[in-house]
C-alpha atoms as a PDB file:
ATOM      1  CA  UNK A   1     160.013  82.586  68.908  1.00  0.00           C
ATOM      2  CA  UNK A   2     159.486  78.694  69.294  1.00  0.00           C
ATOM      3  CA  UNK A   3     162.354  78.164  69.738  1.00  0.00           C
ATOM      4  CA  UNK A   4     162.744  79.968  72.725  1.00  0.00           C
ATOM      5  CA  UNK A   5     159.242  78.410  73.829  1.00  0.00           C
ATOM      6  CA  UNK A   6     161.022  75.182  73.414  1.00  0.00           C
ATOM      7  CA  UNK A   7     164.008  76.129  75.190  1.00  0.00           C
ATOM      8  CA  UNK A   8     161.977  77.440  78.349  1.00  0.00           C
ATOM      9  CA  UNK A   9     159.641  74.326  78.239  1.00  0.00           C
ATOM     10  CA  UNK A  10     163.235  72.151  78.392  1.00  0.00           C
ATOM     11  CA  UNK A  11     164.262  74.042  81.322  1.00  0.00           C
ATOM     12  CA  UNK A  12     160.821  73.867  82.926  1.00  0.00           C
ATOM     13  CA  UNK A  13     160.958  69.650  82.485  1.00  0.00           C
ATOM     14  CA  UNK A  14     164.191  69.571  83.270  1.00  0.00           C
ATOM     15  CA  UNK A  15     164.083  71.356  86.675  1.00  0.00           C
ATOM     16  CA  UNK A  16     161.594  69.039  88.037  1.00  0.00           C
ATOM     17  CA  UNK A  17     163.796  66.054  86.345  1.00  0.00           C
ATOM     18  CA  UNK A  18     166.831  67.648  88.449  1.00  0.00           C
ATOM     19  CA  UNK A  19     164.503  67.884  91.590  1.00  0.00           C
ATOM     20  CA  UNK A  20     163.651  64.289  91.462  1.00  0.00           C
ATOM     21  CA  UNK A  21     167.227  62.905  90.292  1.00  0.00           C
ATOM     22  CA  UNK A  22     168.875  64.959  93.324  1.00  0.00           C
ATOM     23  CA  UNK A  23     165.974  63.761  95.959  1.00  0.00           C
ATOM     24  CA  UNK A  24     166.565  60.433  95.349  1.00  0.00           C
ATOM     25  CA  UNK A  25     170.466  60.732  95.366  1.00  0.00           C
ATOM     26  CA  UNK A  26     170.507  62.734  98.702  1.00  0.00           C
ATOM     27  CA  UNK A  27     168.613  61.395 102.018  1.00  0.00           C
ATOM     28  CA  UNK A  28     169.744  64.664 103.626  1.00  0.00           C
ATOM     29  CA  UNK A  29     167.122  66.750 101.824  1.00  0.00           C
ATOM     30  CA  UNK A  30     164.607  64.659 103.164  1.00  0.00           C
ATOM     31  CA  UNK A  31     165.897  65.750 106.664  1.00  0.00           C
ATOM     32  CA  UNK A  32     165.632  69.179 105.971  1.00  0.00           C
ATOM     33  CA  UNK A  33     162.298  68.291 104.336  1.00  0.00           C
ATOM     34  CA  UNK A  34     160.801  66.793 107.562  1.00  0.00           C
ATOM     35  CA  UNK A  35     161.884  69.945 110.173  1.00  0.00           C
ATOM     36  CA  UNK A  36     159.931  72.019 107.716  1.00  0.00           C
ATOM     37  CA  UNK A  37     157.177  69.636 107.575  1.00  0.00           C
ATOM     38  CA  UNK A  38     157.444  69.483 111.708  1.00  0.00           C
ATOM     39  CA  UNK A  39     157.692  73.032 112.181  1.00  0.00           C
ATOM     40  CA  UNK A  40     154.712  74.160 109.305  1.00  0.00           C
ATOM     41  CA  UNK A  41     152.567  72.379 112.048  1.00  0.00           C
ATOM     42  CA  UNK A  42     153.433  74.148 115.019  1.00  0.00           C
ATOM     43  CA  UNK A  43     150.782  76.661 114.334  1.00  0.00           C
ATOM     44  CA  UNK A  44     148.422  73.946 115.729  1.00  0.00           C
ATOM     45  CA  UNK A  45     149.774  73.669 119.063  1.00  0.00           C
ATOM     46  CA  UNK A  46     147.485  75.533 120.771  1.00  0.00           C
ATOM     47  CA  UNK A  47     145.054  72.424 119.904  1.00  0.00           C
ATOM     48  CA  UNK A  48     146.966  70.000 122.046  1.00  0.00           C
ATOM     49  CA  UNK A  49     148.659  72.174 125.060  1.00  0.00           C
ATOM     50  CA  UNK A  50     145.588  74.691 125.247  1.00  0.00           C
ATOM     51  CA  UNK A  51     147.686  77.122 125.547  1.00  0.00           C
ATOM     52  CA  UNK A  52     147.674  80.260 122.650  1.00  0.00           C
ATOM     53  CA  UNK A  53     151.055  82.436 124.391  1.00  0.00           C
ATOM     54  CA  UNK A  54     153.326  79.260 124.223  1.00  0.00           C
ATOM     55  CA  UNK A  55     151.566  78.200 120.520  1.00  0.00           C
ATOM     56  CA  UNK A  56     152.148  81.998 119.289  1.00  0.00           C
ATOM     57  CA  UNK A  57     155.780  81.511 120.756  1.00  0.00           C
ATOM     58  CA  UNK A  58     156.244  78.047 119.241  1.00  0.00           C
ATOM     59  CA  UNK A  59     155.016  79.778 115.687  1.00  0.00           C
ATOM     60  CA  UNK A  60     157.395  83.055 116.152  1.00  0.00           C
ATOM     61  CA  UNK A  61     160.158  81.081 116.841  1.00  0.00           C
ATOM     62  CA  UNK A  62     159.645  78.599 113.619  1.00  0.00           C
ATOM     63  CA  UNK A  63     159.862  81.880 111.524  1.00  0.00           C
ATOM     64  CA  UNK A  64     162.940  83.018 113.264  1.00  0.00           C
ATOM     65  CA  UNK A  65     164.513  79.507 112.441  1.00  0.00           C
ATOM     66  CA  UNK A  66     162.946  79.286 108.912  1.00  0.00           C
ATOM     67  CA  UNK A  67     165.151  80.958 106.883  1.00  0.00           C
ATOM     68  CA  UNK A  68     168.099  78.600 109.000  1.00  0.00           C
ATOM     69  CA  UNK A  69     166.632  75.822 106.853  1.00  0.00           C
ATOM     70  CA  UNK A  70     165.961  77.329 103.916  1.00  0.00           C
ATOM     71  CA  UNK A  71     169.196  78.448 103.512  1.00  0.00           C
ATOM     72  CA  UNK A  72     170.580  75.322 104.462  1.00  0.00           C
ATOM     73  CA  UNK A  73     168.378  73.543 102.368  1.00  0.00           C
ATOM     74  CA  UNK A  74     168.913  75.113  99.107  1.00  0.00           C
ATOM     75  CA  UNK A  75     172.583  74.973  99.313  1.00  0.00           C
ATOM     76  CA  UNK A  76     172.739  71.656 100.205  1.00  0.00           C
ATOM     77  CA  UNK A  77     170.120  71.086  96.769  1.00  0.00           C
ATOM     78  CA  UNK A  78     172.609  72.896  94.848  1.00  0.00           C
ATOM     79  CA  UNK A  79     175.313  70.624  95.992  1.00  0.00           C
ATOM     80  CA  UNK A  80     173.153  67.550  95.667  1.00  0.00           C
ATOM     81  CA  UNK A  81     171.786  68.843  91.845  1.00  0.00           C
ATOM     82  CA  UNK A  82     176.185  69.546  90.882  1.00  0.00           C
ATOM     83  CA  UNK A  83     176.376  65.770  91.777  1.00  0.00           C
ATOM     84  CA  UNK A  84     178.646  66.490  95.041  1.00  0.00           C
ATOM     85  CA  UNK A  85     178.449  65.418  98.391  1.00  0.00           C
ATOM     86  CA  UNK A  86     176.106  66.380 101.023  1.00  0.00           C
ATOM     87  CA  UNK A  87     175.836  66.212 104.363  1.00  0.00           C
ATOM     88  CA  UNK A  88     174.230  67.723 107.628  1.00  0.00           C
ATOM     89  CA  UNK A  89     177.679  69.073 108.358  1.00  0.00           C
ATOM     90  CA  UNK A  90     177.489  70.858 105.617  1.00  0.00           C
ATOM     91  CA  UNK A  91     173.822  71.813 105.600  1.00  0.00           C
ATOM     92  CA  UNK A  92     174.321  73.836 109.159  1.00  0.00           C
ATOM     93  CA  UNK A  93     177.589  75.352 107.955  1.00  0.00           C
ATOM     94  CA  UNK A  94     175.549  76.759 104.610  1.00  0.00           C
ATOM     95  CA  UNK A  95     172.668  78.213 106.785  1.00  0.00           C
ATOM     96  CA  UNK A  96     174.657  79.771 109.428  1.00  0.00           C
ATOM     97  CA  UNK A  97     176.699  81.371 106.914  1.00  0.00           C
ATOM     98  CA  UNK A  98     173.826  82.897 105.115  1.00  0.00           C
ATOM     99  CA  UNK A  99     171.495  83.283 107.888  1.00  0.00           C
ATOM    100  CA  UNK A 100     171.364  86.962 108.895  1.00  0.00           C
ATOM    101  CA  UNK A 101     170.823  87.787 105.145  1.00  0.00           C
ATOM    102  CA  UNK A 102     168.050  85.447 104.651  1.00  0.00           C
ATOM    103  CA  UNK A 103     166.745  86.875 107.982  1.00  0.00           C
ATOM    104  CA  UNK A 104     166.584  90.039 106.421  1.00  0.00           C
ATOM    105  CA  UNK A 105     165.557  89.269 103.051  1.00  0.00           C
ATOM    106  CA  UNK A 106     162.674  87.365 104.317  1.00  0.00           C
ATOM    107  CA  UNK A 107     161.430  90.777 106.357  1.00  0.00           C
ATOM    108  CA  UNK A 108     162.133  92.561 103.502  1.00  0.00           C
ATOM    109  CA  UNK A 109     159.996  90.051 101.372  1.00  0.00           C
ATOM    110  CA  UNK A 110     156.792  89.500 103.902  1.00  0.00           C
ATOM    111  CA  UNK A 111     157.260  94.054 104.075  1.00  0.00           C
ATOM    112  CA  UNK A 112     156.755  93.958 100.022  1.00  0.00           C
ATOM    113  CA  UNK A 113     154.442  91.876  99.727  1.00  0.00           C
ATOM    114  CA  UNK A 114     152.279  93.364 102.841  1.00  0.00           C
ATOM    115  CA  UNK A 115     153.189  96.868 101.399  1.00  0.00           C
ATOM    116  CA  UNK A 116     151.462  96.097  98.077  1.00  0.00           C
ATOM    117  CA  UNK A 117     148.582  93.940  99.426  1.00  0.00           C
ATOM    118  CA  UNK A 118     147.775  97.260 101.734  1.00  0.00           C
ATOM    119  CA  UNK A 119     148.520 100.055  99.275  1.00  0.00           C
ATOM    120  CA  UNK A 120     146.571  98.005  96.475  1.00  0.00           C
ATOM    121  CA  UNK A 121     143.783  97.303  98.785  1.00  0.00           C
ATOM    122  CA  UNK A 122     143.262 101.280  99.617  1.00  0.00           C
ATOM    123  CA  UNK A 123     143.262 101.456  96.084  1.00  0.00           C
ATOM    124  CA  UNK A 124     140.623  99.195  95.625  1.00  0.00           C
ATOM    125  CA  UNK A 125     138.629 100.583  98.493  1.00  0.00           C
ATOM    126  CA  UNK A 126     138.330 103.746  96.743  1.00  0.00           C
ATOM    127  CA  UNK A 127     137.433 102.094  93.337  1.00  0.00           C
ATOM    128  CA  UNK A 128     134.545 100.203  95.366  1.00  0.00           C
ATOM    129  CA  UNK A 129     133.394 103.661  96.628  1.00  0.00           C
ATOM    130  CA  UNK A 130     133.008 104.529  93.229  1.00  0.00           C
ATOM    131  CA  UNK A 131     131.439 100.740  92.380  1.00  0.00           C
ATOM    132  CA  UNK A 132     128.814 101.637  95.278  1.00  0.00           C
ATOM    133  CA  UNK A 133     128.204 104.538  93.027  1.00  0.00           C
ATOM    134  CA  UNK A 134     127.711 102.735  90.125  1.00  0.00           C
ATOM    135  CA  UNK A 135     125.548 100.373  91.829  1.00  0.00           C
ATOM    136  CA  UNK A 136     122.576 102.815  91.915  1.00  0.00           C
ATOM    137  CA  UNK A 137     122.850 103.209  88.128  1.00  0.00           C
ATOM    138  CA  UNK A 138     123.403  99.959  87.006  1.00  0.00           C
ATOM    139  CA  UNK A 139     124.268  96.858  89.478  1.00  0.00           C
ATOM    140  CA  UNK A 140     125.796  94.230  87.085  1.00  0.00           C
ATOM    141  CA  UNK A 141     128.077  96.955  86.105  1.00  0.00           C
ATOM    142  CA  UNK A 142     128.478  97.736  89.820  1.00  0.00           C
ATOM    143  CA  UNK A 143     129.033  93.822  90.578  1.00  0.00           C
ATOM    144  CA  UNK A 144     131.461  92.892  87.686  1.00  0.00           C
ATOM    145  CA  UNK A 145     133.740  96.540  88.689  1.00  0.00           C
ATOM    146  CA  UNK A 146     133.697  94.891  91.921  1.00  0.00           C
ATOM    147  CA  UNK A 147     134.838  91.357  91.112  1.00  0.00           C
ATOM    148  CA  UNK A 148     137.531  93.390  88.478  1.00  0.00           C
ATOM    149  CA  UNK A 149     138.815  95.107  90.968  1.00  0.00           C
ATOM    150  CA  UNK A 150     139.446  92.116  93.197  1.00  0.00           C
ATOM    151  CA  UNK A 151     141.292  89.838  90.429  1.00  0.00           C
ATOM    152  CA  UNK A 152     143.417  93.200  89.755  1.00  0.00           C
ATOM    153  CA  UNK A 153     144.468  93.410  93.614  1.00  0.00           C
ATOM    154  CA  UNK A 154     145.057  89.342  93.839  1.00  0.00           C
ATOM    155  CA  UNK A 155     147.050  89.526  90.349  1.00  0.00           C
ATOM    156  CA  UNK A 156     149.164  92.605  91.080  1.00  0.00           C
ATOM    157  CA  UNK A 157     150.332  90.781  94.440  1.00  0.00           C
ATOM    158  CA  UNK A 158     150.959  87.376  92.565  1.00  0.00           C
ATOM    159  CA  UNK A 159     153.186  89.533  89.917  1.00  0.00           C
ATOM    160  CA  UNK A 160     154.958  91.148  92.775  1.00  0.00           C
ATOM    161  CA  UNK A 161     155.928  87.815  94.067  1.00  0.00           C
ATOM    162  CA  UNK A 162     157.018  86.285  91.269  1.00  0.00           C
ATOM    163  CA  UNK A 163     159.292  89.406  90.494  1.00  0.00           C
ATOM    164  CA  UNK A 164     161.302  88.794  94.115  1.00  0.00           C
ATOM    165  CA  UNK A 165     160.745  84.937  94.758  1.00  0.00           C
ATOM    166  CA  UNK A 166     164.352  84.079  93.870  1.00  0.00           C
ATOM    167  CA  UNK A 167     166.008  86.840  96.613  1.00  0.00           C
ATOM    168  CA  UNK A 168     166.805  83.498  98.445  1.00  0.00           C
ATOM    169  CA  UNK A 169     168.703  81.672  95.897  1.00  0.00           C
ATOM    170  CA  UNK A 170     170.497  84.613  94.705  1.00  0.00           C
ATOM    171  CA  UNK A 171     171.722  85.320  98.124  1.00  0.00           C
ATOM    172  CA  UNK A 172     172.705  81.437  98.606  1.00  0.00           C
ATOM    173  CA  UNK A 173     173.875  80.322  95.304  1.00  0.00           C
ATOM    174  CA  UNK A 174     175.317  83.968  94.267  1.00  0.00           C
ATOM    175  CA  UNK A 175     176.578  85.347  97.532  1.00  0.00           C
ATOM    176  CA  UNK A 176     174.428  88.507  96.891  1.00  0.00           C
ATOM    177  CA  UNK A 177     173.726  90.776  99.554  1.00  0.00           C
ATOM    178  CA  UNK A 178     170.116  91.597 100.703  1.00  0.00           C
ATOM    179  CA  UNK A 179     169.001  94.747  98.597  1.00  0.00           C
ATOM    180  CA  UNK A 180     171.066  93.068  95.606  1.00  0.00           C
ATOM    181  CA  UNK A 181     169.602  89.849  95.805  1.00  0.00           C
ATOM    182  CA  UNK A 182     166.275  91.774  95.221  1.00  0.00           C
ATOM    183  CA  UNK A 183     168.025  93.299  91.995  1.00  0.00           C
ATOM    184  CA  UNK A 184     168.542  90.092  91.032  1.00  0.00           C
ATOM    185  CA  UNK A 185     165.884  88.377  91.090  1.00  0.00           C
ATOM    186  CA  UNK A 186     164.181  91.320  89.530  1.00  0.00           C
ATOM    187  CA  UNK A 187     166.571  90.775  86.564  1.00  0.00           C
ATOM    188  CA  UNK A 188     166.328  87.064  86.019  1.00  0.00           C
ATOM    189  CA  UNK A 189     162.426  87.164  85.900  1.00  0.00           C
ATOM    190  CA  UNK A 190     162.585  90.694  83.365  1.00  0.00           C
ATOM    191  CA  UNK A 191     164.966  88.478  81.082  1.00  0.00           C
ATOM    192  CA  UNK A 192     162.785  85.556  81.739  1.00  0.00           C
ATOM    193  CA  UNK A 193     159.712  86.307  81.719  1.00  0.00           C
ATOM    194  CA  UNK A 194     157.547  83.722  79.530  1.00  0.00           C
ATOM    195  CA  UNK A 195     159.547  80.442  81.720  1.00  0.00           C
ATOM    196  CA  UNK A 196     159.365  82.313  84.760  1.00  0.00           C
ATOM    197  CA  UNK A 197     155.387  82.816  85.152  1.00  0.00           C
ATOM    198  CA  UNK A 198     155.284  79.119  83.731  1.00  0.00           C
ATOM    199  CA  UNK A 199     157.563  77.710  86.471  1.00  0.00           C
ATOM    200  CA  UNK A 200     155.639  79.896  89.344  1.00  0.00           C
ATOM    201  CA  UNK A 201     152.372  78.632  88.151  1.00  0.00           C
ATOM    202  CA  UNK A 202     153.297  75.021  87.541  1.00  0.00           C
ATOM    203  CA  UNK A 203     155.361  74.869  90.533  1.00  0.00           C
ATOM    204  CA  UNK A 204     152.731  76.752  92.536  1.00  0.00           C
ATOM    205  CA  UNK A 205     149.603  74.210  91.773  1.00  0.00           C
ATOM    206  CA  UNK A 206     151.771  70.932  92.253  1.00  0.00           C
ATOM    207  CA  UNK A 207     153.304  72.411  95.872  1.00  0.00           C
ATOM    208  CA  UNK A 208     149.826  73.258  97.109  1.00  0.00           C
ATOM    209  CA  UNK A 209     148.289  70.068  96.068  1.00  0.00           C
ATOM    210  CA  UNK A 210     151.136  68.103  98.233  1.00  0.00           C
ATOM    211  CA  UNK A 211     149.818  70.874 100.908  1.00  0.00           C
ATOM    212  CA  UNK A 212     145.872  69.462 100.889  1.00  0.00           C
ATOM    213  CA  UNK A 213     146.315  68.108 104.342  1.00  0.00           C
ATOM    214  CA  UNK A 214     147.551  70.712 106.034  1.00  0.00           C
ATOM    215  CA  UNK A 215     145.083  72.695 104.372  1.00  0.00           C
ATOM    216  CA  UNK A 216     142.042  69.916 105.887  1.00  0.00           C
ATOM    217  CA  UNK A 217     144.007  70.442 109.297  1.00  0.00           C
ATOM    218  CA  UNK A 218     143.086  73.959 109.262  1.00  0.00           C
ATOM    219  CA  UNK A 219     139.613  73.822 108.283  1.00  0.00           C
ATOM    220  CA  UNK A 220     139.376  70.940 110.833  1.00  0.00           C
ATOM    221  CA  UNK A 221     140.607  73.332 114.319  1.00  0.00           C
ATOM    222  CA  UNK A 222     138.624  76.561 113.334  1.00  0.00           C
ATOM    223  CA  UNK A 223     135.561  77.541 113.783  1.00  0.00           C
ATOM    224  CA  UNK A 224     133.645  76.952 110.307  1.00  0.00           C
ATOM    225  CA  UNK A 225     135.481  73.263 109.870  1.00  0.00           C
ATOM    226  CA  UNK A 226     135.668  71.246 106.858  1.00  0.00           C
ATOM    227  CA  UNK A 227     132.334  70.739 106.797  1.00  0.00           C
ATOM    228  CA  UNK A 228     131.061  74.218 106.367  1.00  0.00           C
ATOM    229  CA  UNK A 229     133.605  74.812 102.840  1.00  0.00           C
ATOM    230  CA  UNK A 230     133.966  71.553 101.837  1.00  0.00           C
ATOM    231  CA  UNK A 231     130.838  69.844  99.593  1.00  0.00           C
ATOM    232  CA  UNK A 232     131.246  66.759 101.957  1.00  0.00           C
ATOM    233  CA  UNK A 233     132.766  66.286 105.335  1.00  0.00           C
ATOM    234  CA  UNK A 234     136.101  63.970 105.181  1.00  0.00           C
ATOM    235  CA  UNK A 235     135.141  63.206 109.021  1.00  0.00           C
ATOM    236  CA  UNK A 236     139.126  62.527 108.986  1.00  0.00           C
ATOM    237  CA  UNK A 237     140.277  63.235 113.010  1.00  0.00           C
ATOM    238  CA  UNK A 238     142.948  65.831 113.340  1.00  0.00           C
ATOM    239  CA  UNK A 239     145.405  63.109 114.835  1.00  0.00           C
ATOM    240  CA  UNK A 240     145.670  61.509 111.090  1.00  0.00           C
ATOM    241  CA  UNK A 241     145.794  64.295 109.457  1.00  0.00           C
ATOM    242  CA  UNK A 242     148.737  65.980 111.307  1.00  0.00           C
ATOM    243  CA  UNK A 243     151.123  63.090 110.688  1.00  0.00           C
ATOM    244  CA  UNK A 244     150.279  63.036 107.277  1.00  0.00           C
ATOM    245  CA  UNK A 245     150.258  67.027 106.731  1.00  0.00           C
ATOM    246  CA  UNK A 246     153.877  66.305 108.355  1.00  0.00           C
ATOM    247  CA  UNK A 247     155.153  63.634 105.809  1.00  0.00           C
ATOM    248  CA  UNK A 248     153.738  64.957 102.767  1.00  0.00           C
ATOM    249  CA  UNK A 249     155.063  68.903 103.703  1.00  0.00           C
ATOM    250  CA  UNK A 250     158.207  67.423 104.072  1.00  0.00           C
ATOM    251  CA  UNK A 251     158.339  65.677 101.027  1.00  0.00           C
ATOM    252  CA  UNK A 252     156.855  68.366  98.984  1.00  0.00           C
ATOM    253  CA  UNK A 253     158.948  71.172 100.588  1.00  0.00           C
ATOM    254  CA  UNK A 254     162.486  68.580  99.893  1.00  0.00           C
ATOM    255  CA  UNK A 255     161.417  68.402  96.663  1.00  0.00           C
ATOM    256  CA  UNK A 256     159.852  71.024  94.929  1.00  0.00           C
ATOM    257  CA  UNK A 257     162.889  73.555  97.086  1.00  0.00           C
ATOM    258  CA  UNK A 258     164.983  71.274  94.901  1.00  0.00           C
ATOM    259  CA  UNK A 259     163.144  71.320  91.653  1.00  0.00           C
ATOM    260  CA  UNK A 260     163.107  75.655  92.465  1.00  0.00           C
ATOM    261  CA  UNK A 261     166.985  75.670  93.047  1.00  0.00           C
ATOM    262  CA  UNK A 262     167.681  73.529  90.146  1.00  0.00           C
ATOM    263  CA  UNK A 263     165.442  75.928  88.247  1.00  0.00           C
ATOM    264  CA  UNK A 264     167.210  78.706  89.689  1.00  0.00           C
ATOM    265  CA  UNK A 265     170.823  77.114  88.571  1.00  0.00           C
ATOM    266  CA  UNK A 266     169.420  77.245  85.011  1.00  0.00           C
ATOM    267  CA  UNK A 267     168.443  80.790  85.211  1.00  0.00           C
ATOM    268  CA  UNK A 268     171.545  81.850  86.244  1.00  0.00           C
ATOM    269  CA  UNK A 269     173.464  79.631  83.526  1.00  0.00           C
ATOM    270  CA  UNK A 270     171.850  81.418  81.194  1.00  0.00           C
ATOM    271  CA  UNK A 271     172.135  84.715  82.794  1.00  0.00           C
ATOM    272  CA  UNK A 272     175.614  85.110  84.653  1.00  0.00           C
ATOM    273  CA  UNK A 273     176.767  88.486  86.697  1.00  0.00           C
ATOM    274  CA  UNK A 274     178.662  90.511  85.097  1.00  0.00           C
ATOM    275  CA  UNK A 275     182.495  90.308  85.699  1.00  0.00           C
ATOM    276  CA  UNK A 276     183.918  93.184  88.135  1.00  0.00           C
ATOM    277  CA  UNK A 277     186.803  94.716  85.999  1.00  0.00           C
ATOM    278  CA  UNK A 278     190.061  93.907  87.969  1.00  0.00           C
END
C-alpha cells in the first residue's frame, strides 16, 4: 500500500515536471495558450461594443472553436512531452483531424454534467421539503440537513467530472471514438482512483489560482462588483485586468493542458488497451 502511494505521488510530481520541461522546450504551446487566453475573454465584449447579440455571438462561436484548440493543443503537448517536434502545421492538422469528435464529446460532457447537476438538484429539492419539515421540530437539525444536502449535490457533480475529464485525451492520444472515449476515461480513473482525485484536486486549485484575474474581471462588469464579495475593493480598472486575465489564462491553460496530458500519458502507460486479436 505505500508503495503504490509512492508510485502515484511520483507520477503526480512528475506530470507537472513534464508540463514545465515541455513548456519551456516548445514556444508553440504558448500560442495555443494565448488564443485560449484571448478567446476566455470574449465573454466581456459586451463591455466595450455595448452590444449583448454580437457578445453572445462572439461567446457561441469561441465554444464552437474550443475544442479546435484543445485538440490541437494536447496533441501538440504530447508531441512536445515525447521530445519531438512541434509546430503550428502540425497543431491545425491534429485539431482538424479530431475535431468533430471533440465537438461531440464536449456536448456530451457539458449534457452529463448538466444532467446530474439537474437530476441531483430535484433530488435535493425534495430532501429540503422534508428539511422545511424538520425545521418546525428542530432548526439546527433543519439547517445542518440543509447545508448536507448541498455538499452532497456539489460533491456528486465534482465525482462525475473527475470520472469523464480525460474523454479528450483518450480521443486525441488513443484515437477513441466519442462514447468509447467516455469508457475510457471511466476505466483509467476506476483503476486509478487514489492519483486520480489527487491530480484533479491539485491540478484544480493551482489552475484556478492562475485564473484570479479573470475571476476580478467578472466581479468587476456585474452588478454586485468586487467590492460587494471581496473584504476590500482592489479598485483595479477593467482595462488592466483584461490584459493580464489574457496572459496569465494563457499561460496557465499552456501549461497545466500540458502537465494534464503528460499526466494522461502516464495513465495510459500504466494502463494500455487491450490488443484486438488479429
Amino acid at each position: 500500500m505505500r508503495q503504490r502511494h509512492v508510485v502515484d505521488t511520483m507520477a503526480l510530481v512528475s506530470a507537472f515536471k513534464d508540463g514545465s520541461a515541455a513548456l519551456r522546450a516548445n514556444p508553440t504551446l504558448l500560442v495555443a495558450g494565448l488564443l485560449v487566453g484571448a478567446g476566455s475573454q470574449l465573454q466581456y465584449v459586451d463591455q466595450f461594443i455595448q452590444s449583448p447579440v454580437l457578445s453572445a455571438g462572439a461567446s457561441l462561436a469561441w465554444l464552437v472553436v474550443f475544442p479546435f484548440v484543445l485538440g490541437g493543443f494536447i496533441g501538440t503537448a504530447r508531441a512536445a512531452i515525447d521530445g519531438t517536434d512541434t509546430s503550428v502545421f502540425q497543431f491545425v492538422t491534429i485539431a482538424r483531424t479530431h475535431y468533430v469528435r471533440l465537438l461531440l464529446a464536449t456536448v456530451v460532457f457539458a449534457t452529463i454534467v448538466l444532467g446530474t447537476a439537474i437530476g441531483l438538484g430535484l433530488v435535493g429539492f425534495i430532501l429540503g421539503i422534508g428539511s422545511m419539515a424538520l425545521g418546525a421540530v428542530h432548526e439546527m437539525a433543519a439547517f445542518a440537513a440543509g447545508v448536507g444536502s448541498l455538499l452532497l449535490w456539489l460533491v456528486s457533480i465534482l465525482v462525475v467530472i473527475m470520472f469523464v475529464q480525460f474523454y479528450d485525451a483518450a480521443i486525441v492520444v488513443e484515437d477513441q471514438s466519442v462514447t468509447d472515449s467516455f469508457r475510457r476515461s471511466i476505466g483509467l480513473v476506476r483503476s486509478n482512483l487514489k492519483s486520480v482525485a489527487g491530480f484533479s484536486l491539485v491540478w484544480t486549485i493551482l489552475l484556478n489560482a492562475f485564473l484570479i484575474p479573470e475571476y476580478l474581471v467578472q466581479l468587476t462588469v456585474t452588478d454586485a462588483g468586487s467590492a460587494d464579495v471581496l473584504p476590500v475593493d482592489p479598485g483595479i480598472p477593467i482595462a488592466v485586468l483584461l490584459p493580464v486575465g489574457i496572459v496569465l489564462s494563457a499561460v496557465g491553460f499552456a501549461y497545466f493542458y500540458t502537465v494534464y496530458t503528460a499526466y494522461y500519458l502516464r495513465l495510459v502507460a500504466d494502463s494500455p488497451l487491450p490488443t484486438e486479436p488479429t
